[in-house]
N, C-alpha and C. Protein backbone atom coordinates (compact mmCIF):
# COMPACT_ATOMS: atom_id res chain seq x y z
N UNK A 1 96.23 110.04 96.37
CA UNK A 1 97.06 109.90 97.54
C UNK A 1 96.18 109.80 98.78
N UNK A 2 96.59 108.97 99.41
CA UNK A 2 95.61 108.45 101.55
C UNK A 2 96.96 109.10 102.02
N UNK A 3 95.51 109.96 102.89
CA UNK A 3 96.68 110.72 103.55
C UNK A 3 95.61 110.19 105.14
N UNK A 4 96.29 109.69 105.84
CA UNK A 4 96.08 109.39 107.53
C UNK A 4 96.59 110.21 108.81
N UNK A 5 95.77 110.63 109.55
CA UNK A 5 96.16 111.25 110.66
C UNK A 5 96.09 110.45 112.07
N UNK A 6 97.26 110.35 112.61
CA UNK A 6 96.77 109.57 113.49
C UNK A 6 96.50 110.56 115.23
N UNK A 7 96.43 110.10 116.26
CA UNK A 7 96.01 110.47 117.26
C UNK A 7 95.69 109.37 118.65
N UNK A 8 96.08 110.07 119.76
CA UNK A 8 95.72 109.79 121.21
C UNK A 8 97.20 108.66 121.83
N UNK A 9 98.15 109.01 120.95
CA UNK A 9 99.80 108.76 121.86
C UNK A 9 99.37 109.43 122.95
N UNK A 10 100.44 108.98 123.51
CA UNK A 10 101.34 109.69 124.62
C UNK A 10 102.08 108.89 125.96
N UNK A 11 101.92 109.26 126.95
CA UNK A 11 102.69 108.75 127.82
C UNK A 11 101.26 108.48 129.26
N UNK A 12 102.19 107.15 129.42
CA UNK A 12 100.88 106.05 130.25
C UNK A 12 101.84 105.64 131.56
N UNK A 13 101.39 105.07 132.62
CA UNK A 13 101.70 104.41 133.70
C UNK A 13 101.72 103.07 133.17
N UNK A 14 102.52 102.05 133.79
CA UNK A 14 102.50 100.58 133.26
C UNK A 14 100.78 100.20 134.29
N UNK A 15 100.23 99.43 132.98
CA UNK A 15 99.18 99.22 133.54
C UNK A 15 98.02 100.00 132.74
N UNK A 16 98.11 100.86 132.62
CA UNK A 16 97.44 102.21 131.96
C UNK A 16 96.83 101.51 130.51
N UNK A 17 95.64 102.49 130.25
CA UNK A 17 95.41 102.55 128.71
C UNK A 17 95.18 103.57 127.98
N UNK A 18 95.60 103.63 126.65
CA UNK A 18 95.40 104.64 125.64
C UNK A 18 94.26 104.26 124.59
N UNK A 19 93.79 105.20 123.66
CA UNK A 19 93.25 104.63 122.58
C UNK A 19 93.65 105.61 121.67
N UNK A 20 94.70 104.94 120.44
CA UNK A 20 94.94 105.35 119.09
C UNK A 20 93.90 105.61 117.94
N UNK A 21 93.74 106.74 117.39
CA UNK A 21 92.87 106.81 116.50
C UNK A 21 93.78 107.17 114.85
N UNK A 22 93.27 106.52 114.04
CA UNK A 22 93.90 106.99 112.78
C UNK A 22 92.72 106.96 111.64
N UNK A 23 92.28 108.53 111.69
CA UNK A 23 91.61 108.86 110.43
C UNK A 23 92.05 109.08 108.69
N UNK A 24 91.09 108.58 108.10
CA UNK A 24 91.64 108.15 107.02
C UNK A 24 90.94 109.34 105.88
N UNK A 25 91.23 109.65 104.89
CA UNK A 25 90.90 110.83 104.20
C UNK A 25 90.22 110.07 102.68
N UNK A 26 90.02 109.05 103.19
CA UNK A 26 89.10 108.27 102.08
C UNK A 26 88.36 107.22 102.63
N UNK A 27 87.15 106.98 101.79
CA UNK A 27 86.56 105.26 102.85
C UNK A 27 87.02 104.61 102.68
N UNK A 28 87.52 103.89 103.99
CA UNK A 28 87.53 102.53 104.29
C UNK A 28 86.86 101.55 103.66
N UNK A 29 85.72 102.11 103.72
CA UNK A 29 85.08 100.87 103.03
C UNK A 29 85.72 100.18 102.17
N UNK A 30 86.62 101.12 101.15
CA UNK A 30 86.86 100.45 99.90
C UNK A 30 88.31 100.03 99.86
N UNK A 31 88.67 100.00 101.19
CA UNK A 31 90.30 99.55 101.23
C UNK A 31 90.34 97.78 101.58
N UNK A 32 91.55 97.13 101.48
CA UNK A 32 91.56 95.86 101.62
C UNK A 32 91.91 95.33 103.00
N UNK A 33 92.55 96.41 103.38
CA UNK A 33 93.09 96.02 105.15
C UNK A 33 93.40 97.59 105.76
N UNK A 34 93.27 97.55 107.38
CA UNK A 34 93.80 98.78 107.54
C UNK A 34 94.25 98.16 109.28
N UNK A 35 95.36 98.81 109.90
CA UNK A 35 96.30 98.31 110.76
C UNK A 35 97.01 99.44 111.82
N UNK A 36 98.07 98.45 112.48
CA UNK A 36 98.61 99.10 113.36
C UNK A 36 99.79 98.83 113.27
N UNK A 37 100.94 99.36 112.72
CA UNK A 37 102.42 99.04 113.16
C UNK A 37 103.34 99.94 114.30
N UNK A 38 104.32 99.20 114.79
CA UNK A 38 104.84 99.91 115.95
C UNK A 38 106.42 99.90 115.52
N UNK A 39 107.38 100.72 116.14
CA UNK A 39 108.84 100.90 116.05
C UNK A 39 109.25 101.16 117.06
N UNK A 40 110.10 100.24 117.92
CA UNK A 40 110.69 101.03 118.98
C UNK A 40 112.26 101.44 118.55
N UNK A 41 113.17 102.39 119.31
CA UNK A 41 114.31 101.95 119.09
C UNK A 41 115.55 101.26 118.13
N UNK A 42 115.57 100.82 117.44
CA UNK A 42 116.84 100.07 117.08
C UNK A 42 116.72 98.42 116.75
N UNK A 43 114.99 98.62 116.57
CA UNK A 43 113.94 97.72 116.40
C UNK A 43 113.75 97.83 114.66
N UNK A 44 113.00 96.80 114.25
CA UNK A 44 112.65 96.58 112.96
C UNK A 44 111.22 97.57 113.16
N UNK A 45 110.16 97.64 112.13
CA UNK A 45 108.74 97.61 112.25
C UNK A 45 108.14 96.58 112.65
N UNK A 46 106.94 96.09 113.39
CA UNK A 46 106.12 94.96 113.84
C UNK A 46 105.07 95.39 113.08
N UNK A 47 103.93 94.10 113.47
CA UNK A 47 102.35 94.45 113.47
C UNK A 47 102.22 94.69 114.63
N UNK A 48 101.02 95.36 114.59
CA UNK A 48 100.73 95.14 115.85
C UNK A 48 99.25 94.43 115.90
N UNK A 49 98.63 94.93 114.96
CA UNK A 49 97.17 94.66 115.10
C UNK A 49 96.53 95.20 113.15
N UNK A 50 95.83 94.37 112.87
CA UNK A 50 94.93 94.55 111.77
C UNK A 50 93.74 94.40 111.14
N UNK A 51 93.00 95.07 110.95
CA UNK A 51 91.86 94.21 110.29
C UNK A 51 91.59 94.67 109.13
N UNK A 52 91.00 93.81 108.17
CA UNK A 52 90.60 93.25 106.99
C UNK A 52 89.03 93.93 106.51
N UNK A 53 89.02 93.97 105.04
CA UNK A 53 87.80 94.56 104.63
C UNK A 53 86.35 93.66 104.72
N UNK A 54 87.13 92.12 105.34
CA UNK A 54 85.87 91.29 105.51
C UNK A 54 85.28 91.18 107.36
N UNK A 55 86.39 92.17 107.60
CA UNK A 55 86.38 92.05 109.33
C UNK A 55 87.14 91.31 109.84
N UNK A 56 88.13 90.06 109.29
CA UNK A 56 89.20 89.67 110.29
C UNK A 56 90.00 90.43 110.56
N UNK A 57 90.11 90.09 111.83
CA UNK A 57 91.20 90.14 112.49
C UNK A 57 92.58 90.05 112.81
N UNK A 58 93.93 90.12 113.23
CA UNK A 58 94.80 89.50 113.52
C UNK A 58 95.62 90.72 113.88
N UNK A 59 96.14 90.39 115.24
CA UNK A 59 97.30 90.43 115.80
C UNK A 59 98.50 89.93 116.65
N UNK A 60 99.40 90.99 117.08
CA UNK A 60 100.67 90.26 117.30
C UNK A 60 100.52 89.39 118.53
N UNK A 61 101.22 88.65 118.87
CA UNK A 61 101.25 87.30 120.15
C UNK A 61 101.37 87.99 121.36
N UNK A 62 102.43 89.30 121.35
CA UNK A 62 102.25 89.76 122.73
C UNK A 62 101.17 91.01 122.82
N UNK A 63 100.17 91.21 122.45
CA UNK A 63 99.59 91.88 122.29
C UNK A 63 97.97 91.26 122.57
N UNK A 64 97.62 90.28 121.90
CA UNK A 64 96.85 89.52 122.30
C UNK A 64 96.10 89.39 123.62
N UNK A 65 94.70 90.12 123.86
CA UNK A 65 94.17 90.21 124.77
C UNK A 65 94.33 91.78 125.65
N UNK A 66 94.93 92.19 125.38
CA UNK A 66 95.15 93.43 125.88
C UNK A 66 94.69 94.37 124.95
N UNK A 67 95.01 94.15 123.36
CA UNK A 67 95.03 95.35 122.72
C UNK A 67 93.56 94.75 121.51
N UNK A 68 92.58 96.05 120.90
CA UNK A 68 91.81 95.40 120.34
C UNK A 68 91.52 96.56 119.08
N UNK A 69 91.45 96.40 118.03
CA UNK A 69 91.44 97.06 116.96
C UNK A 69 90.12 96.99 116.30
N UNK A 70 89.14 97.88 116.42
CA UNK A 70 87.80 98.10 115.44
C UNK A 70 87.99 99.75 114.68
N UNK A 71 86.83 99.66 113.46
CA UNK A 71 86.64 100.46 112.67
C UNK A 71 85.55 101.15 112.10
N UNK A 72 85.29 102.21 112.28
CA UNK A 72 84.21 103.39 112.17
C UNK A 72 84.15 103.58 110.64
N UNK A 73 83.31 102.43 109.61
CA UNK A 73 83.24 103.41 108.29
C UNK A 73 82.69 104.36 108.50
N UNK A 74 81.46 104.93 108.95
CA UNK A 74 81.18 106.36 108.94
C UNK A 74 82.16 107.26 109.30
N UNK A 75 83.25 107.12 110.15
CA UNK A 75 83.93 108.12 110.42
C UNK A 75 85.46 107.56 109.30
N UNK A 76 85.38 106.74 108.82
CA UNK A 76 86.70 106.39 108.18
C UNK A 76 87.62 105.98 108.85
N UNK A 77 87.51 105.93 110.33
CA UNK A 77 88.56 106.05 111.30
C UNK A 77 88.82 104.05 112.11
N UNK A 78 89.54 103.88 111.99
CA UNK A 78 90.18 102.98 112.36
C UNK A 78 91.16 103.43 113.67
N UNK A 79 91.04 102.22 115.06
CA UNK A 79 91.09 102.52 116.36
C UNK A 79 91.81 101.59 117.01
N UNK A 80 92.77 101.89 117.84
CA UNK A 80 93.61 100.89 118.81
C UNK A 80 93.07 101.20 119.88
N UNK A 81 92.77 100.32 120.51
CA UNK A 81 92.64 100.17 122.12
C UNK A 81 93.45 99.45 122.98
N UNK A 82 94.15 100.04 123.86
CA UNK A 82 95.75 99.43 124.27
C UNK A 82 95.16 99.12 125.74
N UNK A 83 94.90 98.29 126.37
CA UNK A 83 95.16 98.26 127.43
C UNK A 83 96.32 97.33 128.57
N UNK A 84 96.19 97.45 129.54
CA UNK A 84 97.14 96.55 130.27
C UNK A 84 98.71 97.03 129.85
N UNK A 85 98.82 98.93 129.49
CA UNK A 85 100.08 98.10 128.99
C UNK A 85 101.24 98.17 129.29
N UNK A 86 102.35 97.47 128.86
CA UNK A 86 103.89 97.74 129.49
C UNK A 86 105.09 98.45 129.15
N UNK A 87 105.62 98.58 129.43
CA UNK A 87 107.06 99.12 129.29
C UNK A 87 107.05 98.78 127.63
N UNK A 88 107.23 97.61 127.41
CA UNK A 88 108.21 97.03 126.15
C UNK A 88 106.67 97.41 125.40
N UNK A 89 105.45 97.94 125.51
CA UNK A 89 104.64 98.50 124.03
C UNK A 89 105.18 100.02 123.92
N UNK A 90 106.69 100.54 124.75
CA UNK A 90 107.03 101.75 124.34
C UNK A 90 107.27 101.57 122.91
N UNK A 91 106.88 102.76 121.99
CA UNK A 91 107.32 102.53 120.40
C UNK A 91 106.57 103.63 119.86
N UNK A 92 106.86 103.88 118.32
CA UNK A 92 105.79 104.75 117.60
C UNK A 92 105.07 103.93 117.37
N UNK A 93 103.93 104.39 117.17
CA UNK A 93 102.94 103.50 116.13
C UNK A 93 102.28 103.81 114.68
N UNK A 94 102.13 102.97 114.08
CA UNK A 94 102.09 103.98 112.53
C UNK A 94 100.69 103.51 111.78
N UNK A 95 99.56 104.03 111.94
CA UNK A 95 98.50 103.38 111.25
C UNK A 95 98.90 103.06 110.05
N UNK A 96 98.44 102.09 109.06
CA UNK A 96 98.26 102.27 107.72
C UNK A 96 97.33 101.15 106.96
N UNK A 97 96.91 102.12 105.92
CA UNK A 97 96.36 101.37 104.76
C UNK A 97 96.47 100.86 103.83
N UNK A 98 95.78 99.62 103.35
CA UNK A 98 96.42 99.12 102.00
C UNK A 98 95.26 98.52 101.22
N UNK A 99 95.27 99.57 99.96
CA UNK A 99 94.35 99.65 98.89
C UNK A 99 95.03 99.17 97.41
N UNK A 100 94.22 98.65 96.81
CA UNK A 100 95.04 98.36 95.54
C UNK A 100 95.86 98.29 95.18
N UNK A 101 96.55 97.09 96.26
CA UNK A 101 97.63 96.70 96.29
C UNK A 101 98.72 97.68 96.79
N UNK A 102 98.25 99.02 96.98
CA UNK A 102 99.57 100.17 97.55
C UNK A 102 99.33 100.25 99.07
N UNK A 103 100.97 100.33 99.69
CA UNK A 103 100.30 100.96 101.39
C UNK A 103 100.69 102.12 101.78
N UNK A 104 99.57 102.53 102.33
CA UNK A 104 99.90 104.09 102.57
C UNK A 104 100.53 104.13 104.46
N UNK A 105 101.05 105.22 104.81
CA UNK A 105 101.66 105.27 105.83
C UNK A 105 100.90 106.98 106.88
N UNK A 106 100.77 106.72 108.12
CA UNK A 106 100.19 107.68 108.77
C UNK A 106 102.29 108.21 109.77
N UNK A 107 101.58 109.18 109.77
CA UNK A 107 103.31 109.89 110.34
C UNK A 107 103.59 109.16 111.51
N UNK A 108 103.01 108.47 112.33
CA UNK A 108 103.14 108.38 113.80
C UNK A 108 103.16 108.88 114.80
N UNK A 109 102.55 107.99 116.02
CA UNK A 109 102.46 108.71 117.27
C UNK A 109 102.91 108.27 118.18
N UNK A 110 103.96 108.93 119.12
CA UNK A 110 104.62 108.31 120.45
C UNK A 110 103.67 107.41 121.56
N UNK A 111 104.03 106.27 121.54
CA UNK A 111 103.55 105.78 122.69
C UNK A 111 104.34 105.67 124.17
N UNK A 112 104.36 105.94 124.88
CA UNK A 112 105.45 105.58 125.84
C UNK A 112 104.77 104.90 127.12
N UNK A 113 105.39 104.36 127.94
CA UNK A 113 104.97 103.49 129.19
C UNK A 113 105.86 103.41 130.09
N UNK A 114 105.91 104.35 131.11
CA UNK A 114 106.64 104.24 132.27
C UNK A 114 106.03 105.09 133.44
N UNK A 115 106.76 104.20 134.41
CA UNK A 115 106.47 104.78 135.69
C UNK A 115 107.69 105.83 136.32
């Protein structure tokens, strides 16, 4: 069982930045992708942001340029960096991993954005 902790929600000014951390209780190294999903509201799940065990990249369209996702194998820890941001990136966010074909899920952390 991956068990993920995540860290560094909370509540921002529009404009403001946070940085999400989600430590992982196994290496990375040996996983196939590891990510960022978000939920606001009455909303589906999104991506938000991901990267890959070869180092790509990819994230969501409104997110793009503001937000940037790297990863610490020594620390296992996989990282959001939010900046610029707005109202509508209010949501949870839910790290997770996906290893052999299974995905594991981190509990989530409040993001919020208001003035």
């Amino acid at each position: 069982q991956v068990q993920l902790v995540e860290s560094g929600g909370g509540e921002v000014q529009p404009g403001g930045s946070l940085r999400l951390s989600c430590a992982a209780s196994i290496s990375i190294f040996s996983v196939y992708a590891m990510g960022w999903y978000r939920q606001a509201p009455g909303t589906q799940r999104e991506l938000v942001a991901e990267v890959t065990t070869g180092g790509s990249t990819n994230y969501a369209y409104s997110v793009k340029g503001r937000f940037t996702i790297t990863s610490d194998n020594a620390k296992n820890t996989v990282y959001l960096q939010m900046n610029s941001l707005r109202p509508e990136d209010t949501a949870v966010y839910y790290c997770y991993v996906e290893k052999n074909f299974a995905r594991f899920w981190g509990q989530g952390t409040q993001v919020t954005v208001s003035s």
